[in-house]
C-alpha atoms as a PDB file:
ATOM      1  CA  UNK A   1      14.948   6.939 -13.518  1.00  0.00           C
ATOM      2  CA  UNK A   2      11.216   7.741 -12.335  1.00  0.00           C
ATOM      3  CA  UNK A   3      10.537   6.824  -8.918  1.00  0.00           C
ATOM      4  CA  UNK A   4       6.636   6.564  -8.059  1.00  0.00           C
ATOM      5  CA  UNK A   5       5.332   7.459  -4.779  1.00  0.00           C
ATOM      6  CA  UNK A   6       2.930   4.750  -2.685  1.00  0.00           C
ATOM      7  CA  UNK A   7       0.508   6.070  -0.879  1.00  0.00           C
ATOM      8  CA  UNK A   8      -0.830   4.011   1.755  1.00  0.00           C
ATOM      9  CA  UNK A   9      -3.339   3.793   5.291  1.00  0.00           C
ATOM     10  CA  UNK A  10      -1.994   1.927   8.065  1.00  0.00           C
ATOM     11  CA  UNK A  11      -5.014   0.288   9.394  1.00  0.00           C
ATOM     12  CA  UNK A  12      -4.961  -2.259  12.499  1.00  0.00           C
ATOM     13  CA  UNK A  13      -6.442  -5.523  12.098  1.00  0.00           C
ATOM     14  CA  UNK A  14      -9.417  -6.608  14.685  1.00  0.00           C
ATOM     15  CA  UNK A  15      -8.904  -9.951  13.902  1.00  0.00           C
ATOM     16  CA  UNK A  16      -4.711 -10.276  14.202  1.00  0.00           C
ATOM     17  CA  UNK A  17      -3.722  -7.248  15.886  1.00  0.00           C
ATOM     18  CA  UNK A  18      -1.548  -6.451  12.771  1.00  0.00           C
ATOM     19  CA  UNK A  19      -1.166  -2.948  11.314  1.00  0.00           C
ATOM     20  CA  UNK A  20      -1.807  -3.145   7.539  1.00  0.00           C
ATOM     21  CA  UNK A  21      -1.090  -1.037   4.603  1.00  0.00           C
ATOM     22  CA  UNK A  22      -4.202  -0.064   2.481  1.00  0.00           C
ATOM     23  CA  UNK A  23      -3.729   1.901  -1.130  1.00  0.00           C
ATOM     24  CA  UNK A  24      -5.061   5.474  -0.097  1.00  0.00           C
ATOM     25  CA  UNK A  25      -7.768   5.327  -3.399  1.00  0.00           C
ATOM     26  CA  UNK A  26      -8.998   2.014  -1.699  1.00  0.00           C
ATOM     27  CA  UNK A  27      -9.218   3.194   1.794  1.00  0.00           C
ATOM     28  CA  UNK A  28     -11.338   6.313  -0.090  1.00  0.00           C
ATOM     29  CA  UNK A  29     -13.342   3.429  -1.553  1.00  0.00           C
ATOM     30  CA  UNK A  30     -13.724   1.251   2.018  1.00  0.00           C
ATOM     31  CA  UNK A  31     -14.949   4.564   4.228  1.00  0.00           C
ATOM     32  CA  UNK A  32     -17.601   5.787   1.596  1.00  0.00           C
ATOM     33  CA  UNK A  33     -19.290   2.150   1.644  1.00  0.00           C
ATOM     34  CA  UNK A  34     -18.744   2.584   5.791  1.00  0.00           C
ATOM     35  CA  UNK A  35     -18.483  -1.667   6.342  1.00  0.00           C
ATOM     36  CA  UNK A  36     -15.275  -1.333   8.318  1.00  0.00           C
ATOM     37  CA  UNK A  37     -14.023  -3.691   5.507  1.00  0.00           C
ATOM     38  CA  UNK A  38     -10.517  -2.957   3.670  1.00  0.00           C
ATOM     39  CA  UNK A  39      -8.950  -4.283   1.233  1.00  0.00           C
ATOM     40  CA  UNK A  40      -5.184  -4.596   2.282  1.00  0.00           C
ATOM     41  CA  UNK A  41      -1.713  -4.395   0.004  1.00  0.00           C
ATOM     42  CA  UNK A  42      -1.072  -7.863   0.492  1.00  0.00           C
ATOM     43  CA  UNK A  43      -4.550  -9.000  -0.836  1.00  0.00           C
ATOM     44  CA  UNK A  44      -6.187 -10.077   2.579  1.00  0.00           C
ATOM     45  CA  UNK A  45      -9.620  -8.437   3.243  1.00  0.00           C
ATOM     46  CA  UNK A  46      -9.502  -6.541   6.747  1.00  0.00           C
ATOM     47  CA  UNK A  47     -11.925  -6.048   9.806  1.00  0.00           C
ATOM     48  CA  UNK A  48     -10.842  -2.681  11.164  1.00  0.00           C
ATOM     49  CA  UNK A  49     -10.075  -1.963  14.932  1.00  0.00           C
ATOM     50  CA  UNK A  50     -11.647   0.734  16.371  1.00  0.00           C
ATOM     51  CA  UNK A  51      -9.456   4.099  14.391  1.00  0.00           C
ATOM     52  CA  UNK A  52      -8.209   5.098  17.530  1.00  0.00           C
ATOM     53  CA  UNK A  53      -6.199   2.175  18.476  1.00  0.00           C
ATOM     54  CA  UNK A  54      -2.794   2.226  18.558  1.00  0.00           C
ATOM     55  CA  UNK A  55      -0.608   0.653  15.860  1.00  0.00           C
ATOM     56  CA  UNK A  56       0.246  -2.975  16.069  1.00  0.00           C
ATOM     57  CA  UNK A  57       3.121  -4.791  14.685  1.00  0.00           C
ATOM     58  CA  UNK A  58       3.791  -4.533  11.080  1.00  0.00           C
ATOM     59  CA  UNK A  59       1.994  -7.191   9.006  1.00  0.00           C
ATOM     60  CA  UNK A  60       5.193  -8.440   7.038  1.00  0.00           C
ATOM     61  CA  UNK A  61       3.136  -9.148   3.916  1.00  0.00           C
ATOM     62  CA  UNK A  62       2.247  -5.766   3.810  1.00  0.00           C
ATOM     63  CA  UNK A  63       5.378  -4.296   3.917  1.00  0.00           C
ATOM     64  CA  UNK A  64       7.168  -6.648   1.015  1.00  0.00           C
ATOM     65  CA  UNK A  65       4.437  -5.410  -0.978  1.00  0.00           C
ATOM     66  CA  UNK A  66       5.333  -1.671  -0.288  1.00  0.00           C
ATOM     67  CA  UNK A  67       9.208  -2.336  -0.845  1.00  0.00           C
ATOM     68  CA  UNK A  68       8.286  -4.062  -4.239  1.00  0.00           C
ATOM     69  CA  UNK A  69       6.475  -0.945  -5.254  1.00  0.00           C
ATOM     70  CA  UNK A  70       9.284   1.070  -4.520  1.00  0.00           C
ATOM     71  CA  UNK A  71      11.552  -0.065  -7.216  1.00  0.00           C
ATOM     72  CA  UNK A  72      12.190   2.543 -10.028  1.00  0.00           C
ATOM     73  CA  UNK A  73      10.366   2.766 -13.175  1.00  0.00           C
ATOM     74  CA  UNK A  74      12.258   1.348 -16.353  1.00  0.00           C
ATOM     75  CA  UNK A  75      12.421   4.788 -18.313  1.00  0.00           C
ATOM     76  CA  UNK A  76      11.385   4.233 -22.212  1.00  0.00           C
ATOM     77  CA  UNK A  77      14.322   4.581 -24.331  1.00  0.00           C
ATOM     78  CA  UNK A  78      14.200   7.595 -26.431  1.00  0.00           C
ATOM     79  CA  UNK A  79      16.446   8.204 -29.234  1.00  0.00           C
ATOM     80  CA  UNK A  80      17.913  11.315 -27.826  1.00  0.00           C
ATOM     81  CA  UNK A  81      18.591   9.366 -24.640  1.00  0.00           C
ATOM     82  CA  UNK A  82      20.956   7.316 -26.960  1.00  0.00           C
ATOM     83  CA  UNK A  83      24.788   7.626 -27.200  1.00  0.00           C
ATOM     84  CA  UNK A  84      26.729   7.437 -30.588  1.00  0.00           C
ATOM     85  CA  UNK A  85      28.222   3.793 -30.990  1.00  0.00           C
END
């Protein structure tokens, strides 16, 4: 079993007061074109807060898409992996 690793930015929404989870390699993406603009794991484009506020509540959208992405890996089926019948 191969368990991959998420990494994620928690950044508050202006607009809802939610705090959403960005891909790290997007957030990269977002600050280097400096609009303020990221694109969130749930699909929704968001309008950053100011970086120094605090949390909000979870957006819940957000956070099924992290637990989805937490789900092993199917491992490819080697022959050596395989037990005599």
């Amino acid at each position: 079993m191969v368990w991959t690793r998420l990494l994620y930015i928690k950044v508050m929404g202006a607009d809802d007061g939610l705090s959403h989870r960005v891909a790290q390699p997007v957030y990269d993406q977002c600050v280097a074109c400096g609009e303020g603009r990221y694109l969130a794991l749930r699909g929704k484009v968001v309008l950053a807060a100011a970086m120094i506020t605090q949390p909000g509540p979870v957006c819940r959208l957000c956070l099924a898409s992290v637990t989805a992405g937490l789900e092993p890996e199917p491992r490819a089926t080697d022959r050596r992996d395989r037990r005599p019948s």
